[in-house]
C-alpha atoms as a PDB file:
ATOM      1  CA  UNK A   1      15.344   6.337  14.337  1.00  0.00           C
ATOM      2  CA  UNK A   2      17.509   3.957  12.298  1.00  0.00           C
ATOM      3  CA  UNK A   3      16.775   1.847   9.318  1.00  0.00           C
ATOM      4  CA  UNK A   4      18.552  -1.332   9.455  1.00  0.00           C
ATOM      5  CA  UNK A   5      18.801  -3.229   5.617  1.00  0.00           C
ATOM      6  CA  UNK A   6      20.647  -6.377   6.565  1.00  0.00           C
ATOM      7  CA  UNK A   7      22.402  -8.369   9.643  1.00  0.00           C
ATOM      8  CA  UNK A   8      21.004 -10.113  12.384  1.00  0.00           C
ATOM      9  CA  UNK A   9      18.496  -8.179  13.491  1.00  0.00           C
ATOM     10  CA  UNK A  10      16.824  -7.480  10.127  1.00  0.00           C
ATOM     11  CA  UNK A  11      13.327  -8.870  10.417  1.00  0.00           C
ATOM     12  CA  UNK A  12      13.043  -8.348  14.482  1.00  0.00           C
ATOM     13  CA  UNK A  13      10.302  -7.386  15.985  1.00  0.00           C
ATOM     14  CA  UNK A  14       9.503  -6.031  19.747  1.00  0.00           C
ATOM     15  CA  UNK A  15      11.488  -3.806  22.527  1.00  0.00           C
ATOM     16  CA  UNK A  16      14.737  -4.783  23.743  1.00  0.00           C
ATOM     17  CA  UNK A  17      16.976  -2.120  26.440  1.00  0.00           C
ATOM     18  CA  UNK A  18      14.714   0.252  25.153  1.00  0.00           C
ATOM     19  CA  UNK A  19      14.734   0.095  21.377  1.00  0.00           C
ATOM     20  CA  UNK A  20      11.751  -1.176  19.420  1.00  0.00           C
ATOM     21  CA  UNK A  21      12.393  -3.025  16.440  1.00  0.00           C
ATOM     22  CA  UNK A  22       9.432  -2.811  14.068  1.00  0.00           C
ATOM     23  CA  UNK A  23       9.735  -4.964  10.438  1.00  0.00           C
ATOM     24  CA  UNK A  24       8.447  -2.987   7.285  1.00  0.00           C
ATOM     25  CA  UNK A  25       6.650  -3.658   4.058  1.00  0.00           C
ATOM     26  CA  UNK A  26       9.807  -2.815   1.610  1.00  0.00           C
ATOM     27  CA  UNK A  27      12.495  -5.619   3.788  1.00  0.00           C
ATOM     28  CA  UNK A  28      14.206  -3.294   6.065  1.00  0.00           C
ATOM     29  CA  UNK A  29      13.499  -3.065   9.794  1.00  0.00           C
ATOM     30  CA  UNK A  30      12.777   0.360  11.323  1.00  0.00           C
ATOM     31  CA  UNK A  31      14.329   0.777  15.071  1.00  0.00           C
ATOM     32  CA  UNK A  32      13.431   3.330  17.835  1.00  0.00           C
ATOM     33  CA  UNK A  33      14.636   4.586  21.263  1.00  0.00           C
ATOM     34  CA  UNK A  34      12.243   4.567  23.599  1.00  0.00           C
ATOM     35  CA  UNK A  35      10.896   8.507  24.342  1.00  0.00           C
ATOM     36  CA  UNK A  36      10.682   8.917  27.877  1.00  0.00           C
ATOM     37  CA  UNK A  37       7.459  10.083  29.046  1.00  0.00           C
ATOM     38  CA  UNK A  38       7.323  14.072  29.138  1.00  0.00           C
ATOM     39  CA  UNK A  39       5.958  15.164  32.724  1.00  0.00           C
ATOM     40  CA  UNK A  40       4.681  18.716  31.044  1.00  0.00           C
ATOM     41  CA  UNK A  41       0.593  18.952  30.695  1.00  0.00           C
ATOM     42  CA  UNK A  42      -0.347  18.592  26.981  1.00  0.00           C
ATOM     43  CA  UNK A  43      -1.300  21.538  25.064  1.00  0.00           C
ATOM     44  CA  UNK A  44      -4.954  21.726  23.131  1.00  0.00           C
ATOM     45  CA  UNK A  45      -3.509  20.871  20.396  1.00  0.00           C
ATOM     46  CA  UNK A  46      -1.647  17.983  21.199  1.00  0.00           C
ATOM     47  CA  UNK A  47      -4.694  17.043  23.373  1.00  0.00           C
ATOM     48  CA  UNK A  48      -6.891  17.351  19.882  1.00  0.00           C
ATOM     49  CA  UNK A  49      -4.383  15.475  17.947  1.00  0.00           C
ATOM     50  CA  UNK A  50      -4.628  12.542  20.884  1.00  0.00           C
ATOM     51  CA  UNK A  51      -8.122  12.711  20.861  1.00  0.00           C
ATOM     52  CA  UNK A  52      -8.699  12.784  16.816  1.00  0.00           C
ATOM     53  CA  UNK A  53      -5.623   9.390  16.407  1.00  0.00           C
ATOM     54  CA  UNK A  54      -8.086   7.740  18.719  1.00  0.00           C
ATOM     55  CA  UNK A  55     -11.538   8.449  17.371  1.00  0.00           C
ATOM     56  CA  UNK A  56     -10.214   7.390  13.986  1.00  0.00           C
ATOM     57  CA  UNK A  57      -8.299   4.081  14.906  1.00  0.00           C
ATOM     58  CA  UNK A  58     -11.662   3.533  16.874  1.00  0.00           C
ATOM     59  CA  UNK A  59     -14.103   4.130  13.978  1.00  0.00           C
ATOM     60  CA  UNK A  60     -11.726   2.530  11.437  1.00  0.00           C
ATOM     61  CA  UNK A  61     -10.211  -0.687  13.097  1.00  0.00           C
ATOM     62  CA  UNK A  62     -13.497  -2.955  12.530  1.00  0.00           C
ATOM     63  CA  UNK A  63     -12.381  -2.378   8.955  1.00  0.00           C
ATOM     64  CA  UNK A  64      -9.121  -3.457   9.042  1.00  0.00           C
ATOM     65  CA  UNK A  65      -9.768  -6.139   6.253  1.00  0.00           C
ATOM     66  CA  UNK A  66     -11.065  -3.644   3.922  1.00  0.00           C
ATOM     67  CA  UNK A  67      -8.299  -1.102   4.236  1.00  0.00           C
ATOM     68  CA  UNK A  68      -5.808  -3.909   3.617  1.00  0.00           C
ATOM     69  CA  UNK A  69      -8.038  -4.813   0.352  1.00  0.00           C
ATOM     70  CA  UNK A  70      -8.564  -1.283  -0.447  1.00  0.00           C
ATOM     71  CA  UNK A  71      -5.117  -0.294  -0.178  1.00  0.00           C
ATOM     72  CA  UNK A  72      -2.825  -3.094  -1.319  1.00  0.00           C
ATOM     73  CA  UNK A  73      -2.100  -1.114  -4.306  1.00  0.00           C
ATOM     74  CA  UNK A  74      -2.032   2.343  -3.297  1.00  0.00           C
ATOM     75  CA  UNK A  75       0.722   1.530  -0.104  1.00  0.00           C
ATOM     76  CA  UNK A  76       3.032  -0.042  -2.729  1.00  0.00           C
ATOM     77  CA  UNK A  77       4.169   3.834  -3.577  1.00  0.00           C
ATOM     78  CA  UNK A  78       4.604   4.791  -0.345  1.00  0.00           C
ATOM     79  CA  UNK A  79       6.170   1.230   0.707  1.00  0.00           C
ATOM     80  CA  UNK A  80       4.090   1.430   3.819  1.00  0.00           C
ATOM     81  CA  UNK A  81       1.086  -0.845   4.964  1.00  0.00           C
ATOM     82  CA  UNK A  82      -2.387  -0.186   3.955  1.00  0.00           C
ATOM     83  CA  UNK A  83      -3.528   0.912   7.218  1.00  0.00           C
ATOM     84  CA  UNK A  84      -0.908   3.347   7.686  1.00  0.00           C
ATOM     85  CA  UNK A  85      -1.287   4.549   3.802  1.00  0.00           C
ATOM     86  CA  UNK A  86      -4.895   5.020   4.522  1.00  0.00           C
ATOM     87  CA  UNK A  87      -4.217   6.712   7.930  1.00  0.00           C
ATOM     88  CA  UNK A  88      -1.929   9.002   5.790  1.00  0.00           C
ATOM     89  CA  UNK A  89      -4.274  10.209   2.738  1.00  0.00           C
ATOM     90  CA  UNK A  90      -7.484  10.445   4.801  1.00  0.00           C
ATOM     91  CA  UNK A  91      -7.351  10.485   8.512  1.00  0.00           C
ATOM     92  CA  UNK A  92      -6.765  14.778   8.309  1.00  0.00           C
ATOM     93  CA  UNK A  93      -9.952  15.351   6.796  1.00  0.00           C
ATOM     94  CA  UNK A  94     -12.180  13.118   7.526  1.00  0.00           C
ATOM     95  CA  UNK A  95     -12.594  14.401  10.815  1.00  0.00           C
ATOM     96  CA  UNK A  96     -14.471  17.116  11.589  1.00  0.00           C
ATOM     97  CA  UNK A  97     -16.163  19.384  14.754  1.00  0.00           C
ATOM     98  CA  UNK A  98     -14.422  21.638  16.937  1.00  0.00           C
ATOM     99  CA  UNK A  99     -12.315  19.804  19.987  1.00  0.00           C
ATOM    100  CA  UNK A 100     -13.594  18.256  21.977  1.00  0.00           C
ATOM    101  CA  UNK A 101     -16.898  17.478  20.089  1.00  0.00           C
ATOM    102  CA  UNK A 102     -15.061  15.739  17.212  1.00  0.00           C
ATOM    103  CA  UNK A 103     -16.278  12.985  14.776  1.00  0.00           C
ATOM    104  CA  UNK A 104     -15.474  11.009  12.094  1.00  0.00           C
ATOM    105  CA  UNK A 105     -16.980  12.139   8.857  1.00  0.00           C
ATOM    106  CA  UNK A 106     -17.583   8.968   6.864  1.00  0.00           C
ATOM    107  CA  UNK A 107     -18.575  10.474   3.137  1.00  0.00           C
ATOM    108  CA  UNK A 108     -15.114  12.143   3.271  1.00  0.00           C
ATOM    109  CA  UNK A 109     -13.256   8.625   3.755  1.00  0.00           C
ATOM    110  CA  UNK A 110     -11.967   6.791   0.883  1.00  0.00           C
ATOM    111  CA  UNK A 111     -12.347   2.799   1.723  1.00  0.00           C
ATOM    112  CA  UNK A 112     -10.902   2.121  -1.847  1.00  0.00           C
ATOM    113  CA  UNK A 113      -8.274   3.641  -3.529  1.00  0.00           C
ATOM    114  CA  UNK A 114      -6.819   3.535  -7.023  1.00  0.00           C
ATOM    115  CA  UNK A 115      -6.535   4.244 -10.229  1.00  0.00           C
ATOM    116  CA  UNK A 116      -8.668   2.274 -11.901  1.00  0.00           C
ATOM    117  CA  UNK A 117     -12.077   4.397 -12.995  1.00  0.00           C
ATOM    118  CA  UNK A 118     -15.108   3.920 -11.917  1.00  0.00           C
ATOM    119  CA  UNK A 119     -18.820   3.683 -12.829  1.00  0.00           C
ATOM    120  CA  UNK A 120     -21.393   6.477 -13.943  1.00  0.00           C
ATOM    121  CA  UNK A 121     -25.120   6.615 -12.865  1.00  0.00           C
ATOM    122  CA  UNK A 122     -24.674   4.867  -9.739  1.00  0.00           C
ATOM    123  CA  UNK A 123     -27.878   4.281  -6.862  1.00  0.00           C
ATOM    124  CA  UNK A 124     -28.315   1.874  -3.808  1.00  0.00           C
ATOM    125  CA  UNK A 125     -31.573   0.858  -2.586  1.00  0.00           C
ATOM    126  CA  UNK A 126     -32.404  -1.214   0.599  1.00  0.00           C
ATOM    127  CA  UNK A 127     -34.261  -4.792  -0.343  1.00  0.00           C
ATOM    128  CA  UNK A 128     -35.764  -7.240   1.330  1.00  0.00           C
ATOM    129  CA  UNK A 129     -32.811  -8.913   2.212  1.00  0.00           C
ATOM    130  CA  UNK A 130     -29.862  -6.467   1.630  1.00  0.00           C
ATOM    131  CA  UNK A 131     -28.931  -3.442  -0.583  1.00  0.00           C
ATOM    132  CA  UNK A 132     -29.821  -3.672  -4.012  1.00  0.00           C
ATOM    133  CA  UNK A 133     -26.979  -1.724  -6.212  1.00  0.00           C
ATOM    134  CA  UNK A 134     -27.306  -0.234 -10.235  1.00  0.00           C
ATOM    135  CA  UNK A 135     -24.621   1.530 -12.217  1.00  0.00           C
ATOM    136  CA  UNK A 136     -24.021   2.391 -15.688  1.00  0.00           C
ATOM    137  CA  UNK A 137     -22.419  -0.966 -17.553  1.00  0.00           C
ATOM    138  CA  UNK A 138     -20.856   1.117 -20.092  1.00  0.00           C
ATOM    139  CA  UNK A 139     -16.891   0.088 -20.407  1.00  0.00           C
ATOM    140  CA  UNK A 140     -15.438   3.112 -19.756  1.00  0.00           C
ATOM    141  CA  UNK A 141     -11.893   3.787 -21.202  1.00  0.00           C
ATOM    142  CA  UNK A 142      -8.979   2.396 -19.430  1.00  0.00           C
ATOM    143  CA  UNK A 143     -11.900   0.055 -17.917  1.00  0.00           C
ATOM    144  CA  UNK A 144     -12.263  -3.393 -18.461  1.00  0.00           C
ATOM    145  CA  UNK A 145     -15.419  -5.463 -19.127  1.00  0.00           C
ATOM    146  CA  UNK A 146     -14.199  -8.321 -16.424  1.00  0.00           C
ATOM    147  CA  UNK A 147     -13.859  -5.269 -14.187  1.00  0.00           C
ATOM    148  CA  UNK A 148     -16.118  -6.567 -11.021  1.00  0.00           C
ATOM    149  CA  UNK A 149     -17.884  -4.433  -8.614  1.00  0.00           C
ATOM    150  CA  UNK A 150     -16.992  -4.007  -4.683  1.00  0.00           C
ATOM    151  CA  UNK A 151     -19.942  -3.034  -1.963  1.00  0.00           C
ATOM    152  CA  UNK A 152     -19.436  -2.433   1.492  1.00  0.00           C
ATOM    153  CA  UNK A 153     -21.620  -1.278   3.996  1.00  0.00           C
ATOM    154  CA  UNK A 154     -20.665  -0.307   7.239  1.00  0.00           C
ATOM    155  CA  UNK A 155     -22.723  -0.234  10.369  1.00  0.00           C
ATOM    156  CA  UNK A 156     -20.202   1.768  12.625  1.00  0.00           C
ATOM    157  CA  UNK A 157     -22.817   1.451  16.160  1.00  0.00           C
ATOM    158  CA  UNK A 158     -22.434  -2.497  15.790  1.00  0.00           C
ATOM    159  CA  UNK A 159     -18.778  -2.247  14.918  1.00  0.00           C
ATOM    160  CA  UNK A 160     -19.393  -4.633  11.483  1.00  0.00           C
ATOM    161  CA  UNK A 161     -19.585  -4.693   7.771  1.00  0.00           C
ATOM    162  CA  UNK A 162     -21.036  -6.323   5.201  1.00  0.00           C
ATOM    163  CA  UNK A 163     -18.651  -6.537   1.604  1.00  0.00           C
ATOM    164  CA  UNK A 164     -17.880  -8.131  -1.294  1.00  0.00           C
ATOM    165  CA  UNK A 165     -14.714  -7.862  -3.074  1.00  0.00           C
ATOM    166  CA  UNK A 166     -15.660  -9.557  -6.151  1.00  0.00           C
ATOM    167  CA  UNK A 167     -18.717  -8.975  -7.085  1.00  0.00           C
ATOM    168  CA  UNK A 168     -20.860  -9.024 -10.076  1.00  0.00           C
ATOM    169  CA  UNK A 169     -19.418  -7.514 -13.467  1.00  0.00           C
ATOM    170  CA  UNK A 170     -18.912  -3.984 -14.661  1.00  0.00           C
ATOM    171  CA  UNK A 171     -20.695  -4.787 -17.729  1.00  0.00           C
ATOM    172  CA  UNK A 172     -23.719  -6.569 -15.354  1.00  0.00           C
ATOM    173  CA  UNK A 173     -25.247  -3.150 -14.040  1.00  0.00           C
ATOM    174  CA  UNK A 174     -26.486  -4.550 -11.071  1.00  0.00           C
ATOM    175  CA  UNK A 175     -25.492  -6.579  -7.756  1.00  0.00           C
ATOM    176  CA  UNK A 176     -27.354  -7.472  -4.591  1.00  0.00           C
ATOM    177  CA  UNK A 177     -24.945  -7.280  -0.686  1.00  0.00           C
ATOM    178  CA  UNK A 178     -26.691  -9.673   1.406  1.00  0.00           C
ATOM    179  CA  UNK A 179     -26.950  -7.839   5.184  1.00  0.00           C
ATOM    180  CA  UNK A 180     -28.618 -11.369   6.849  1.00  0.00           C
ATOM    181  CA  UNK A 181     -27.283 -11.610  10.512  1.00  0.00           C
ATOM    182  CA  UNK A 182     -27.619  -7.511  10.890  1.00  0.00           C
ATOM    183  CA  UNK A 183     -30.357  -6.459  13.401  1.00  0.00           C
ATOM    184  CA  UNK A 184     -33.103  -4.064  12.075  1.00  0.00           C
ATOM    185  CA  UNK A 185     -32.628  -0.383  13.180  1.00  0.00           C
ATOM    186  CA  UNK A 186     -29.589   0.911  12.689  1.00  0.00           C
ATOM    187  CA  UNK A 187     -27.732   3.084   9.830  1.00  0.00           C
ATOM    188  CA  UNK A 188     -25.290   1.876   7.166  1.00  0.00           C
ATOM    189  CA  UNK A 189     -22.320   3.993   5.719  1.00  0.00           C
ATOM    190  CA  UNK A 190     -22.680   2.418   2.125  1.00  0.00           C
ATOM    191  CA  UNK A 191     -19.813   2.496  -0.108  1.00  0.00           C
ATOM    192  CA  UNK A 192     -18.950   1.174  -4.235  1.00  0.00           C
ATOM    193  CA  UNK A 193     -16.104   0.839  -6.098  1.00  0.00           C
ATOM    194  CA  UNK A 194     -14.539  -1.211  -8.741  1.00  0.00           C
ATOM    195  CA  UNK A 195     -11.527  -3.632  -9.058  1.00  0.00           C
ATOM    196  CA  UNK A 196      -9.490  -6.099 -11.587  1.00  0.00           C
ATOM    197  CA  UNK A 197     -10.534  -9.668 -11.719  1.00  0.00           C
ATOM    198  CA  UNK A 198      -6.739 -10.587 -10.354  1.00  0.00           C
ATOM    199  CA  UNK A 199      -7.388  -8.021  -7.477  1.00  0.00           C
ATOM    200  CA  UNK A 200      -4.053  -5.654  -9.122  1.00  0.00           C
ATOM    201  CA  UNK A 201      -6.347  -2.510  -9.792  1.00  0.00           C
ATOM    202  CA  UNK A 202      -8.608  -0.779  -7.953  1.00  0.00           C
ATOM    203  CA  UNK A 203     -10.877   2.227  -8.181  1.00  0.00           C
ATOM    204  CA  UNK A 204     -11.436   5.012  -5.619  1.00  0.00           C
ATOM    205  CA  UNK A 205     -14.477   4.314  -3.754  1.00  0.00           C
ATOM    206  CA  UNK A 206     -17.734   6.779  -4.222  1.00  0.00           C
ATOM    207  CA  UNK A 207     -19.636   7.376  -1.054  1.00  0.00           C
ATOM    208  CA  UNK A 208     -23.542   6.430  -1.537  1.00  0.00           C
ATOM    209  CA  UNK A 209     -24.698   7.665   1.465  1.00  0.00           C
ATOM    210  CA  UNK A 210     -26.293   6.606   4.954  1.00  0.00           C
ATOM    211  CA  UNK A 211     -28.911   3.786   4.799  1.00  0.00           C
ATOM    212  CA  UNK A 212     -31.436   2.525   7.287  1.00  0.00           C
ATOM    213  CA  UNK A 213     -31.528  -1.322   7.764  1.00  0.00           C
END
């Protein structure tokens, strides 16, 4: 692998004569040789480590939007993307079972991550038309009262979410996610955190549990 930091082909992108040229976050541009295919059977483990990359990037790619949201701050210090910062912190253990009967463990996945802190005494109820959410709208220190809430909920058998970046206020208590356009019967992965009104800070998200809509 080579790092290239300026020239020509700074800022290329694709395979040519068998290098790949991939553009990164920080300027430089990342280049690869081409691995030839290996013609030996995969091990377990490397057929566990296939099959856990691709359970993941399945569960987690109709959230692509979020994890770029939820982790334009945190990739920053690693001068990666979001989705690959995300991949990084959480993909290891949010996946549990024994191979080949492994699954994606959504209460151990962070959607949101940051430093930014976030709310006591939180609960999530399901409404008539969505998911009714309550917290504590005490300011707590290194808080903000412009501080807005974020809700997500995540129906992973329809592929979709419902979210809101920029909610209602810290200092409100309360918000309300509209689900319209989400069929009755099936089971949301519900999620809350809290962010800066210019979207700079973020709080980790807290897991609410599994809802059914």
């Amino acid at each position: 692998m080579g790092i290239i930091k300026s020239g020509p082909l700074l800022g290329m992108s694709g395979t040519v004569d068998g290098l790949t040229y991939s553009p990164q976050p920080n300027g430089t541009t990342i280049v690869k040789r081409k691995n030839k295919a290996s013609t030996l059977p995969l091990t377990e483990a490397q057929e566990s480590v296939k099959a856990d990359t691709t359970i993941f990037n399945d569960a987690m790619k109709p959230l692509l939007d979020v994890i770029n949201f939820g982790y334009q701050s945190e990739a920053k210090k690693y001068k990666i993307s979001p989705w690959n910062t995300m991949v990084k912190l959480v993909r290891k253990n949010s996946i549990q079972g024994e191979y080949p009967n492994r699954y994606v463990d959504y209460s151990r996945i962070l959607m949101f991550k940051g430093d930014l802190p976030s709310a006591r005494e939180i609960s999530v109820s399901v409404a008539e038309t969505g998911l009714d959410f309550q917290w504590n709208n005490n300011v707590p220190e290194q808080g903000h009262y412009s501080d807005h809430v974020i809700m997500l909920a995540y129906f992973p058998s329809l592929s979709e979410a419902r979210y809101i970046f920029s909610g209602a206020l810290r200092t409100a208590g309360k918000d309300h996610l509209p689900l319209q356009g989400i069929y009755n019967g099936h089971t949301a992965h519900v999620y809350i955190a809290f962010g800066t009104g210019d979207h700079k800070g973020i709080s980790d998200s807290i897991y609410l549990g599994q809802f059914n809509w």
